[in-house]
Protein backbone atom coordinates (compact mmCIF):
# COMPACT_ATOMS: atom_id res chain seq x y z
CA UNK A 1 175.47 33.58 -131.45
CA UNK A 2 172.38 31.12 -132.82
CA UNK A 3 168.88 31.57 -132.59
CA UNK A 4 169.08 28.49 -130.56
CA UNK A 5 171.75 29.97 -127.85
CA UNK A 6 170.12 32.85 -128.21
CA UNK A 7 166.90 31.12 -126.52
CA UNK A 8 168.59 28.74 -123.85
CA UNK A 9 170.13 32.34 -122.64
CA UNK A 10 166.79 33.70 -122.11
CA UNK A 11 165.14 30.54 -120.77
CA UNK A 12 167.69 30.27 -117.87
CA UNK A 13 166.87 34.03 -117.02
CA UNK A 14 163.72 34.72 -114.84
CA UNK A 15 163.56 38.40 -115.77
CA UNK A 16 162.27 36.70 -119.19
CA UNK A 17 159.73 34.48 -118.27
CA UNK A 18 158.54 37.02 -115.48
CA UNK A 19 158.28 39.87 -118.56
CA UNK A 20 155.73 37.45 -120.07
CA UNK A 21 153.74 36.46 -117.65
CA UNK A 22 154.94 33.33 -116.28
CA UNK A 23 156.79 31.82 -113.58
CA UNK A 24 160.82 30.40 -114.28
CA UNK A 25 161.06 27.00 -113.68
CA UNK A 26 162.89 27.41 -110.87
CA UNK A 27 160.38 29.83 -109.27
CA UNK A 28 157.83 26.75 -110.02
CA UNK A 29 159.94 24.28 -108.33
CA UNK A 30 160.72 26.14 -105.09
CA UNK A 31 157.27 26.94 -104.57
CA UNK A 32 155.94 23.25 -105.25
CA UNK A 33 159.09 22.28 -103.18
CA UNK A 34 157.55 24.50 -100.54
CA UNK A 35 154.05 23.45 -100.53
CA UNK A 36 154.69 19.72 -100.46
CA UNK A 37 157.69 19.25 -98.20
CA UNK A 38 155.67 19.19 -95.03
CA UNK A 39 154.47 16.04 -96.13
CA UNK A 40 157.68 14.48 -97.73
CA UNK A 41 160.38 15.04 -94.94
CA UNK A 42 160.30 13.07 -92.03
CA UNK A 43 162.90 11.30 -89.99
CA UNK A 44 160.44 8.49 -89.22
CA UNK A 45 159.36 7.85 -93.12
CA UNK A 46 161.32 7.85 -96.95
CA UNK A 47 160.19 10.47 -99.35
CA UNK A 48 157.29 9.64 -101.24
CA UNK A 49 156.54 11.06 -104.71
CA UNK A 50 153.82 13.78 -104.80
CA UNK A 51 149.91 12.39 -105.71
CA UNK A 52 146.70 14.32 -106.96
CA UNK A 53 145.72 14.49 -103.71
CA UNK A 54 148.60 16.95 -102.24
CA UNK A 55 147.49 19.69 -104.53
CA UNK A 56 143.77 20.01 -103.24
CA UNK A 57 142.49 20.94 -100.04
CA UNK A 58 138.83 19.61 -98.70
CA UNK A 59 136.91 22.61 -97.85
């Protein structure tokens, strides 16, 4: 096996990025997906792409 399969095994498994730290990718995108769906799923309206603005909050 190469160094570089070597790596795009470890990438695709969480337990990795979790050992270091970090979120998998696919942790990162359920949890945006989570966040910002309220405002992107509608019957009445398309899906819009995400802004600045969805990530803050006005206190």
């Amino acid at each position: 096996m190469s160094m570089h399969d070597l790596l795009d095994q470890l990438r695709r498994n969480p337990t990795e990025w979790h050992r270091r730290g970090m979120s998998a990718p696919g942790d990162i995108d359920r949890i945006v997906t989570e966040r910002l769906a309220h405002h992107y799923v509608s019957s009445t309206q398309p899906a819009a792409e995400p802004t600045y603005a969805d990530f803050f909050i006005a206190a």
